[in-house]
Structure formats: C-alpha cells, structure tokens
PDB file of N, CA and C in Angstrom:
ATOM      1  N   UNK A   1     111.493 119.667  96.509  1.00  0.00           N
ATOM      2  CA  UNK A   1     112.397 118.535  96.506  1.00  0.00           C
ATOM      3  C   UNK A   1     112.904 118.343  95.087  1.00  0.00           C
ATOM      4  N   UNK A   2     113.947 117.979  94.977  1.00  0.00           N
ATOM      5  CA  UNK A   2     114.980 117.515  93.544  1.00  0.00           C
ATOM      6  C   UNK A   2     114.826 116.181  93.588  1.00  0.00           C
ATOM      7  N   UNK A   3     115.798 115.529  92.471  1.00  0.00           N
ATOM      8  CA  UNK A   3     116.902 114.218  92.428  1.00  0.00           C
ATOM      9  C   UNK A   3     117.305 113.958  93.201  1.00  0.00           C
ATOM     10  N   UNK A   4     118.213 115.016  94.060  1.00  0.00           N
ATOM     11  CA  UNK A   4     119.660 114.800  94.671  1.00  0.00           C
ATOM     12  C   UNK A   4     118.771 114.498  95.899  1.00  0.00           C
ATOM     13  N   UNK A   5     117.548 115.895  96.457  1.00  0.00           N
ATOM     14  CA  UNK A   5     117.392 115.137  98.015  1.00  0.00           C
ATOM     15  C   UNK A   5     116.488 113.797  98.060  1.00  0.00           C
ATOM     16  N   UNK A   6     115.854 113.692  97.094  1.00  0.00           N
ATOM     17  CA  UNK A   6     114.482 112.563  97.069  1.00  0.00           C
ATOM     18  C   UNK A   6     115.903 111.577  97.299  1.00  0.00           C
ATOM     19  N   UNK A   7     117.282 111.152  96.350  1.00  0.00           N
ATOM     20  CA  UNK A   7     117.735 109.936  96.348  1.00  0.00           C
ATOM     21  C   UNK A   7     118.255 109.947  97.971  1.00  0.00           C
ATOM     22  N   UNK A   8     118.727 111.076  98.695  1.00  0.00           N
ATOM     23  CA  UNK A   8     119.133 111.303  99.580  1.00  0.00           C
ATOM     24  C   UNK A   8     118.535 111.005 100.555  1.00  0.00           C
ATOM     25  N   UNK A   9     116.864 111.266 100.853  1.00  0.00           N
ATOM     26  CA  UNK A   9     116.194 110.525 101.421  1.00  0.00           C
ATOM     27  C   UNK A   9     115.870 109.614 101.552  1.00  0.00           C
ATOM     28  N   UNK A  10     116.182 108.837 100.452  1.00  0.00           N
ATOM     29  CA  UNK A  10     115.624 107.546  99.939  1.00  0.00           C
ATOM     30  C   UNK A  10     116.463 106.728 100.934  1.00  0.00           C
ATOM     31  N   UNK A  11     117.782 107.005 100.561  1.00  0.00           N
ATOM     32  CA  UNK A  11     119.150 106.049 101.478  1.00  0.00           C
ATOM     33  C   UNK A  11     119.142 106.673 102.851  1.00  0.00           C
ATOM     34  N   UNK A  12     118.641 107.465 103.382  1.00  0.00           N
ATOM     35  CA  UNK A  12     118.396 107.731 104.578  1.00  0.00           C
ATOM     36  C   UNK A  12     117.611 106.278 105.018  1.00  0.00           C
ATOM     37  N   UNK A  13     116.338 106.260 104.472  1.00  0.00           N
ATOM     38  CA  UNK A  13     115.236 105.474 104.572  1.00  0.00           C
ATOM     39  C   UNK A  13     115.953 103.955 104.437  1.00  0.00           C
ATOM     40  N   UNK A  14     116.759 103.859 103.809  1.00  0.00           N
ATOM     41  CA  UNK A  14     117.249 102.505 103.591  1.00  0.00           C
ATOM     42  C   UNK A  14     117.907 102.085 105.037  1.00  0.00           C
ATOM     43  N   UNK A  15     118.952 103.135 105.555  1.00  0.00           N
ATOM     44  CA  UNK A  15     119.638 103.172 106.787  1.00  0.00           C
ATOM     45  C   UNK A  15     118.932 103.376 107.708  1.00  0.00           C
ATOM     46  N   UNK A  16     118.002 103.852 108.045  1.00  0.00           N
ATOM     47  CA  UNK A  16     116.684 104.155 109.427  1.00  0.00           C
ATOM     48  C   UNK A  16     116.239 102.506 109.475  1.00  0.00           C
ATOM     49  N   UNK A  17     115.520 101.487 108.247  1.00  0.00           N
ATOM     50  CA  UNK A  17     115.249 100.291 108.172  1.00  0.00           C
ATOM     51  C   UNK A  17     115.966  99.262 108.744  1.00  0.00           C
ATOM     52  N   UNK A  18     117.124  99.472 108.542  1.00  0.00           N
ATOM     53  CA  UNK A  18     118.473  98.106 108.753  1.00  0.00           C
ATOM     54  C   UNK A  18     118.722  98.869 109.883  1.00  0.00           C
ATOM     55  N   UNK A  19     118.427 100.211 111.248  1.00  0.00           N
ATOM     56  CA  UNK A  19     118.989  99.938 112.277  1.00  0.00           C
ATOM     57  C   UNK A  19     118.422  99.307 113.039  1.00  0.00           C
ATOM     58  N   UNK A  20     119.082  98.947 114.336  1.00  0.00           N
ATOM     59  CA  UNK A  20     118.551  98.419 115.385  1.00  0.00           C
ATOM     60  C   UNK A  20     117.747  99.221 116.306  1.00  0.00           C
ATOM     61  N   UNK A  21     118.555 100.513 116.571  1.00  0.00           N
ATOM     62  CA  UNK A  21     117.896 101.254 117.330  1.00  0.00           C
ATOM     63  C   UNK A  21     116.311 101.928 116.704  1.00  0.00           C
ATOM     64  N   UNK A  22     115.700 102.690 117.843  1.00  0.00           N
ATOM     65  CA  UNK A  22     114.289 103.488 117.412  1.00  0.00           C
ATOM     66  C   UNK A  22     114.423 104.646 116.153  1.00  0.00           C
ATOM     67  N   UNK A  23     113.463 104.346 114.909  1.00  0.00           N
ATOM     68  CA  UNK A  23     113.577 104.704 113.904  1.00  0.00           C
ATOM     69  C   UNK A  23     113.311 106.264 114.113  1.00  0.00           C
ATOM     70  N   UNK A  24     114.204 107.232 114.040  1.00  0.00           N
ATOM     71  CA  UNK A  24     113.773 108.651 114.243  1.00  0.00           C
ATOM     72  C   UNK A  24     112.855 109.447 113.386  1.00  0.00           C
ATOM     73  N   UNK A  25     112.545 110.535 113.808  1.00  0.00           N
ATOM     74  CA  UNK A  25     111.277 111.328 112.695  1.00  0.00           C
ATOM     75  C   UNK A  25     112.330 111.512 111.568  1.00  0.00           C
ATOM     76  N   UNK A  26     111.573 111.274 110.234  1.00  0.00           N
ATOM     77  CA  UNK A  26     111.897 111.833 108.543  1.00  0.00           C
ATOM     78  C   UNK A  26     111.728 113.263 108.768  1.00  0.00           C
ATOM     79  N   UNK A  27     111.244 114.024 109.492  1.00  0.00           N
ATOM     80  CA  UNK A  27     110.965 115.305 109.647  1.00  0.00           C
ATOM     81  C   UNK A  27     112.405 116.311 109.171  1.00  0.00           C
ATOM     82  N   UNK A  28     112.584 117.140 107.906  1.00  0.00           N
ATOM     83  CA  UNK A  28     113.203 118.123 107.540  1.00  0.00           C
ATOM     84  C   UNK A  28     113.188 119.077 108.097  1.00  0.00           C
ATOM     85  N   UNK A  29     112.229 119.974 108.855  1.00  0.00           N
ATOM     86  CA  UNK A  29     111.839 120.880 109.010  1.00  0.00           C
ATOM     87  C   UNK A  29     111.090 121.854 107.933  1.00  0.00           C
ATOM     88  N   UNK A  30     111.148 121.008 106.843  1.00  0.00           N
ATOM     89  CA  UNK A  30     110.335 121.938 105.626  1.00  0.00           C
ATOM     90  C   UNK A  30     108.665 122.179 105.984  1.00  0.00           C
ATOM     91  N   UNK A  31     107.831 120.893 106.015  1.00  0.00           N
ATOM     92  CA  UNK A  31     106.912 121.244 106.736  1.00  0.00           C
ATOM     93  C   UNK A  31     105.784 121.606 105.361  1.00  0.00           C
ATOM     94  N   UNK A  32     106.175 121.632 104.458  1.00  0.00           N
ATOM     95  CA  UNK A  32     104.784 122.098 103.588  1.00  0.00           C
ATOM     96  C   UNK A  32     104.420 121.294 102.781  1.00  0.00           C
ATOM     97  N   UNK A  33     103.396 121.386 103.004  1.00  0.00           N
ATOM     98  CA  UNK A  33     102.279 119.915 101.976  1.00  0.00           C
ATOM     99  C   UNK A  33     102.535 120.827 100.441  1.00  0.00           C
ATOM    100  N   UNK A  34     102.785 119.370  99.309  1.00  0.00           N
ATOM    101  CA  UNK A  34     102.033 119.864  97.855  1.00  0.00           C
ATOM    102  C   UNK A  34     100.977 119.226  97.578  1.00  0.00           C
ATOM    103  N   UNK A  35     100.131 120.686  97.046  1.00  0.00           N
ATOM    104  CA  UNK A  35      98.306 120.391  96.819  1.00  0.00           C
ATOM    105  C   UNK A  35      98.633 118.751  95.576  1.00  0.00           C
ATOM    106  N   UNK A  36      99.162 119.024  95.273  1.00  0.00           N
ATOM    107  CA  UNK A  36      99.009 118.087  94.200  1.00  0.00           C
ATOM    108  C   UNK A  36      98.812 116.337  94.676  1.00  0.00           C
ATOM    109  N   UNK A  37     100.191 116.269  95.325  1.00  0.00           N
ATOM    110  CA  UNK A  37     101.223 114.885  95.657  1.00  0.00           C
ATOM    111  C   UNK A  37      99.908 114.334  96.843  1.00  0.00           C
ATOM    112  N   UNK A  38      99.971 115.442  97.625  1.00  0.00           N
ATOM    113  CA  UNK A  38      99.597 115.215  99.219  1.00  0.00           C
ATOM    114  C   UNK A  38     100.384 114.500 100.250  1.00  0.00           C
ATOM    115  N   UNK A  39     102.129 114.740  99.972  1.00  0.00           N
ATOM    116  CA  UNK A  39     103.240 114.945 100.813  1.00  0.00           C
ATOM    117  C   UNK A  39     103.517 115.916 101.226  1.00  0.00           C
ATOM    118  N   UNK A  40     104.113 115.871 101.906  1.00  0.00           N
ATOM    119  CA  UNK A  40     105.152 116.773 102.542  1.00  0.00           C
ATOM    120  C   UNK A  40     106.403 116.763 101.459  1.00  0.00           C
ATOM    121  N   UNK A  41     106.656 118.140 101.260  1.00  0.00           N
ATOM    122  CA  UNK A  41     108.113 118.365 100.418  1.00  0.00           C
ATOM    123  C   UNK A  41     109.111 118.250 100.851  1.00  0.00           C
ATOM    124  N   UNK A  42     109.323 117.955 102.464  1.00  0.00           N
ATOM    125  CA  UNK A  42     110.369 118.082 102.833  1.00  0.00           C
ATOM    126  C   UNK A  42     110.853 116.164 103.707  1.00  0.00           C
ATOM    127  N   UNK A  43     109.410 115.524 103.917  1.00  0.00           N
ATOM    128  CA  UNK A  43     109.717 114.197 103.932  1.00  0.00           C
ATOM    129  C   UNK A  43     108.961 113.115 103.421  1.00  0.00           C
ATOM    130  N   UNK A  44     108.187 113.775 102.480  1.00  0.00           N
ATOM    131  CA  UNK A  44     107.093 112.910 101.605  1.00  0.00           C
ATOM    132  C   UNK A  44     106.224 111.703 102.710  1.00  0.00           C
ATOM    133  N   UNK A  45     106.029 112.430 103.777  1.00  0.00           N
ATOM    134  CA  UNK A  45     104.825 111.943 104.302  1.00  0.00           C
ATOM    135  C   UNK A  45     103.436 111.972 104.396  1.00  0.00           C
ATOM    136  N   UNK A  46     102.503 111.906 103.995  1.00  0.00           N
ATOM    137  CA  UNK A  46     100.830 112.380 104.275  1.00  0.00           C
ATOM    138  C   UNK A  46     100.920 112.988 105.566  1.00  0.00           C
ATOM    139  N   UNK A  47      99.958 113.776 105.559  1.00  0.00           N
ATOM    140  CA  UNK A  47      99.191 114.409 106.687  1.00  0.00           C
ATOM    141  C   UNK A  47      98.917 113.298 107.535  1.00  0.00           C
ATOM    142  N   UNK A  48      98.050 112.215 107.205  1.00  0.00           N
ATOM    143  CA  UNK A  48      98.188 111.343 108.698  1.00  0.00           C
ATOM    144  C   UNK A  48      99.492 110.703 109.263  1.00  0.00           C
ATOM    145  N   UNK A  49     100.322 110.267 108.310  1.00  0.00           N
ATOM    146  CA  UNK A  49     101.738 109.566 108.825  1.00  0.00           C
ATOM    147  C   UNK A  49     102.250 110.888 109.571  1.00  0.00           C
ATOM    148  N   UNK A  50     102.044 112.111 109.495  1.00  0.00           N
ATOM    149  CA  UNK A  50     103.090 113.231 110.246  1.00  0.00           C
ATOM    150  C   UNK A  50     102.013 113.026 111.736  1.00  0.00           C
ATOM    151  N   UNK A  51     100.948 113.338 111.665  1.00  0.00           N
ATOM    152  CA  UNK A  51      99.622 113.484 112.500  1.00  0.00           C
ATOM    153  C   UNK A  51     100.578 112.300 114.005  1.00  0.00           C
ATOM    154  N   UNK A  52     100.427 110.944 112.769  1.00  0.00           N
ATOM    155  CA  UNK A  52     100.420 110.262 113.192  1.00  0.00           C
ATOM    156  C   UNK A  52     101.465 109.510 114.660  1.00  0.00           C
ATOM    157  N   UNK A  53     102.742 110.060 113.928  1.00  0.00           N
ATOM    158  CA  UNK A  53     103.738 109.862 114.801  1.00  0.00           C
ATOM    159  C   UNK A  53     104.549 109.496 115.710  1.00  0.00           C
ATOM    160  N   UNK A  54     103.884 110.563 116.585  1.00  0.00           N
ATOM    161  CA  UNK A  54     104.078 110.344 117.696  1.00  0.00           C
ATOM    162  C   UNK A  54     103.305 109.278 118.612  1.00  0.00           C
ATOM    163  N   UNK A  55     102.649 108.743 118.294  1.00  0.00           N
ATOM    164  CA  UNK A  55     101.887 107.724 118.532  1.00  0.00           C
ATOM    165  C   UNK A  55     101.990 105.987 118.090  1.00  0.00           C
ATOM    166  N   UNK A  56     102.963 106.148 116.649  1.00  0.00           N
ATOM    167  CA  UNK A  56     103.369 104.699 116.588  1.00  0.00           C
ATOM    168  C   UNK A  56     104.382 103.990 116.842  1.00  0.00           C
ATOM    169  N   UNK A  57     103.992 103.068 116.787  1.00  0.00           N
ATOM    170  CA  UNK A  57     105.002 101.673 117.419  1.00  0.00           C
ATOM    171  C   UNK A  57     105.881 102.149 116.202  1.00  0.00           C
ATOM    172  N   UNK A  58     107.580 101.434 117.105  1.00  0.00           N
ATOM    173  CA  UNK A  58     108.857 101.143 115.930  1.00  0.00           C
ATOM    174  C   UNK A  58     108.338 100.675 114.649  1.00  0.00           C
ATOM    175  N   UNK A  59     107.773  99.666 114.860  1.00  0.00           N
ATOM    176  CA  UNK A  59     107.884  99.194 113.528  1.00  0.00           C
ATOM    177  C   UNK A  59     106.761  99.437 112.661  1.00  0.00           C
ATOM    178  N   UNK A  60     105.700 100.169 112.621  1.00  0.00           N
ATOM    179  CA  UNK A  60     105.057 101.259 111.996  1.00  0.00           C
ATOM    180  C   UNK A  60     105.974 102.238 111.572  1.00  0.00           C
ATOM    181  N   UNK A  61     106.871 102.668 112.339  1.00  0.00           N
ATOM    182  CA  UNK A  61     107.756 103.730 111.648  1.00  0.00           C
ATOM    183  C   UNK A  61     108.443 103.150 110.798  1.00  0.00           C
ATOM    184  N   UNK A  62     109.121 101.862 111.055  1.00  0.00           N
ATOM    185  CA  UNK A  62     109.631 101.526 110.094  1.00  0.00           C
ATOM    186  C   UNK A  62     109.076 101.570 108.696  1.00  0.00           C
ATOM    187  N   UNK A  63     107.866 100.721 108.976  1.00  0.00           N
ATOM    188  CA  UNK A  63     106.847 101.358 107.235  1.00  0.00           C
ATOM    189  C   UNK A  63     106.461 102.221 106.654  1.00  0.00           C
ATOM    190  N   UNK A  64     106.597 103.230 107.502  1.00  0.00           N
ATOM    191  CA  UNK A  64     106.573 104.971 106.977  1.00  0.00           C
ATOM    192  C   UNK A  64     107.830 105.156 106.341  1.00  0.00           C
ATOM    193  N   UNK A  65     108.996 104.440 107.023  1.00  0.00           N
ATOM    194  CA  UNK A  65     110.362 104.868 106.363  1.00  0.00           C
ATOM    195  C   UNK A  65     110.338 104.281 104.656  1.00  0.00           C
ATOM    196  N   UNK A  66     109.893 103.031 104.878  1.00  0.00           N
ATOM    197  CA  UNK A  66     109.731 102.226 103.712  1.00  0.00           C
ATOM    198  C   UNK A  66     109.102 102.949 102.961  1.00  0.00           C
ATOM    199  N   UNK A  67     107.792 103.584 102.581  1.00  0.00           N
ATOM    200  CA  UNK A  67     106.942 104.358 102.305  1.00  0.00           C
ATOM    201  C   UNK A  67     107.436 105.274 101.959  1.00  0.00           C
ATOM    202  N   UNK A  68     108.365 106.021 102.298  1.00  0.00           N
ATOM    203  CA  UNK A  68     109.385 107.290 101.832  1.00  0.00           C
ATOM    204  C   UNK A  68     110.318 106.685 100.927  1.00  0.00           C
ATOM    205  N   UNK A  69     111.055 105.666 101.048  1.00  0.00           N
ATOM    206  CA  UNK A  69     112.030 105.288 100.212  1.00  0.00           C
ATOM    207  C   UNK A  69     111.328 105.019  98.920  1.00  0.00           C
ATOM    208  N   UNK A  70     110.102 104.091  99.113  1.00  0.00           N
ATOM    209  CA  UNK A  70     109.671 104.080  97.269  1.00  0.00           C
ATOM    210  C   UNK A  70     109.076 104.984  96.948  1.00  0.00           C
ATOM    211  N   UNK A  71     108.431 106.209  97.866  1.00  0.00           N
ATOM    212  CA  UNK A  71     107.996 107.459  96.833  1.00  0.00           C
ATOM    213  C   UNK A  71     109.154 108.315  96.450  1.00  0.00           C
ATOM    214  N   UNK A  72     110.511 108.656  97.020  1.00  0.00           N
ATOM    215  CA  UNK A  72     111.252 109.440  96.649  1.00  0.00           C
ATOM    216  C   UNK A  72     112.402 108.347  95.511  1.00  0.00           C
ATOM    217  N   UNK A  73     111.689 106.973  95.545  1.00  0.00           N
ATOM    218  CA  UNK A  73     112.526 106.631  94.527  1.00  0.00           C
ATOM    219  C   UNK A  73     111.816 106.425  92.693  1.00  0.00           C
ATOM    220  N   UNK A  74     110.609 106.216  93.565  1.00  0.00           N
ATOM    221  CA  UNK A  74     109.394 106.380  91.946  1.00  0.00           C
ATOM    222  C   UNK A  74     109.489 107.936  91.479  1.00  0.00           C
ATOM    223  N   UNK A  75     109.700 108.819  92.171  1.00  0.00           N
ATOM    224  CA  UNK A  75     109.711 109.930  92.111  1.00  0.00           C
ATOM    225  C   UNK A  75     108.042 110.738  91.354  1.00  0.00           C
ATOM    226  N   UNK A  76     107.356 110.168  92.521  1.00  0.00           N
ATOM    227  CA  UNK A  76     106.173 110.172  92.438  1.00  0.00           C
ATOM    228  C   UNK A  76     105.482 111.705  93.281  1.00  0.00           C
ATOM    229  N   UNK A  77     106.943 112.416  93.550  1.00  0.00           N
ATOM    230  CA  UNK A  77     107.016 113.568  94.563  1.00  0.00           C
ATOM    231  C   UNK A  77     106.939 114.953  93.442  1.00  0.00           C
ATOM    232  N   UNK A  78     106.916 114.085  92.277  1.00  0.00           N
ATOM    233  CA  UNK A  78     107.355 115.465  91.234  1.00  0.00           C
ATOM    234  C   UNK A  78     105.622 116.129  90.603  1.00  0.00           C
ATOM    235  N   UNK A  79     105.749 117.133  91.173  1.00  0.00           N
ATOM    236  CA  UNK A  79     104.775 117.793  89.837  1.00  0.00           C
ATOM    237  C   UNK A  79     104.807 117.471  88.574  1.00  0.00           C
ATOM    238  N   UNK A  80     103.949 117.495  87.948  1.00  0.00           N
ATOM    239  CA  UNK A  80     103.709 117.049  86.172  1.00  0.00           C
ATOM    240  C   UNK A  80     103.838 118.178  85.679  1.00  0.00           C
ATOM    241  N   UNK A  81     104.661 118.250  84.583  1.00  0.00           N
ATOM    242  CA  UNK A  81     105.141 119.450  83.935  1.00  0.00           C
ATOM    243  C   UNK A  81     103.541 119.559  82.704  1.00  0.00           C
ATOM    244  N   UNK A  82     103.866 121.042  82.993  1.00  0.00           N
ATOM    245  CA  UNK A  82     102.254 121.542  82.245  1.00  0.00           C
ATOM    246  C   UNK A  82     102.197 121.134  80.730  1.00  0.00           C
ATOM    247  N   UNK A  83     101.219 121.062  80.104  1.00  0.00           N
ATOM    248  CA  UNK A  83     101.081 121.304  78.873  1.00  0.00           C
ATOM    249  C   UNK A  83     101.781 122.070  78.348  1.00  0.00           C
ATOM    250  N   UNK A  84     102.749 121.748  77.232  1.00  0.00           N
ATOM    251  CA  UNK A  84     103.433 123.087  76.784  1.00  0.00           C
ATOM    252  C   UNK A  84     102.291 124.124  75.636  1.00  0.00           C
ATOM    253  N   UNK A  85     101.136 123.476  75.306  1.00  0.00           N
ATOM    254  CA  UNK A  85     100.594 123.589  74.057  1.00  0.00           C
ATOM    255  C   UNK A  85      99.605 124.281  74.603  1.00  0.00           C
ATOM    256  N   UNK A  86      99.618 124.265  76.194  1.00  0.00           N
ATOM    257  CA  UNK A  86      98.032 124.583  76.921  1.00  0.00           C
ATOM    258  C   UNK A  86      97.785 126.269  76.785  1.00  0.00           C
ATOM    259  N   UNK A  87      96.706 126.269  76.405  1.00  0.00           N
ATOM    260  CA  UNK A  87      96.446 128.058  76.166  1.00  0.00           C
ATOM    261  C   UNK A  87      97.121 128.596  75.434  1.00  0.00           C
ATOM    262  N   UNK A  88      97.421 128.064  74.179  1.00  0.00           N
ATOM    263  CA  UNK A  88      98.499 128.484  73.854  1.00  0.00           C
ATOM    264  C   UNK A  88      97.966 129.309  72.659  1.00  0.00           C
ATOM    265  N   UNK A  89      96.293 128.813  71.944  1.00  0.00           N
ATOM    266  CA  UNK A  89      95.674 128.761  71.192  1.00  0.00           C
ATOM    267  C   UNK A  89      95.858 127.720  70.494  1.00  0.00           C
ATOM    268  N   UNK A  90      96.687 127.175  70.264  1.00  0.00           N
ATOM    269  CA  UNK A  90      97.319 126.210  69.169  1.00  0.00           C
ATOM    270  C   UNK A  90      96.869 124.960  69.019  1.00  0.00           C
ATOM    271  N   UNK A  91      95.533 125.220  67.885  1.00  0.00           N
ATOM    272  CA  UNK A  91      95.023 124.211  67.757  1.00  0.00           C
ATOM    273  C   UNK A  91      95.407 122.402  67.086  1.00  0.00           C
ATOM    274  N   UNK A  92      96.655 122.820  66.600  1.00  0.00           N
ATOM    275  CA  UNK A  92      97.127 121.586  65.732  1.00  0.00           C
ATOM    276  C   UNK A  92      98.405 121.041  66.890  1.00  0.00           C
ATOM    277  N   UNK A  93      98.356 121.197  68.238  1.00  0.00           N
ATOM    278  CA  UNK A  93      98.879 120.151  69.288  1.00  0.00           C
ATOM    279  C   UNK A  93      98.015 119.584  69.797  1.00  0.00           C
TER     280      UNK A  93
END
C-alpha cells in the first residue's frame, strides 16, 4: 500500500459510513497480511475483522470501516524504514 491507495481507502471508508445501504466488504483482493502491521495490505484489516465478516451485523461493519479510515489515515500501515547506520559498522551513529 502507498499514499495514494491508503488516502483512497480512507474516503472509500468515509463513503461506506454515511451510506444508507449494507456496508460492503473493504476486501481488495490483495489478501496478504504484513508480519509487521498485522493488516492486510490490501484493506488494513486484522485477521479477525476479515475472519470475522461474514458474520457481523451492519453496524459492526460500519466500525471496521471506521477502523480502516484512521489506520490508512495515521498511516500506521507503513513499515519503519530501517536503520540507515544498522550493520553498517559505524560506530559514531
């Protein structure tokens, strides 16, 4: 995931909230967890919210949607860029 789709999702998530009708799956089709985050890269859900699903009420989904909008807007989806100094030997960083 980038900028462009996290904000993209984000306003998805904003528009799934304010409809009336049944909130549909965030599901991309990407499908792969990062070890790190413990989302999904493709709709920044946990393993139980995907698990979960098919099994909750509207407005549980709705809070999953919510739940997507502030992680792809904290951008809390991003890997931490490594140490640049790490292994580097370089003892004076």
């Amino acid at each position: 995931m980038n900028f462009s789709d996290a904000e993209t999702l984000a306003e998805r998530a904003v528009t799934v909230q304010a409809a009336t009708d049944n909130a549909p799956s965030p599901c991309t089709s990407v499908c792969r967890m990062d070890r790190l985050s413990g989302f999904c890269e493709g709709c920044l859900r946990t393993i139980p919210e995907i698990a979960g699903w098919s099994k909750m009420e509207d407005d549980m989904r709705r809070h999953v949607w919510r739940a997507i909008e502030l992680r792809a807007r904290a951008g809390i989806w991003r890997v931490p860029e490594a140490d640049s100094h790490a292994g580097t030997g370089d003892s004076t960083a």
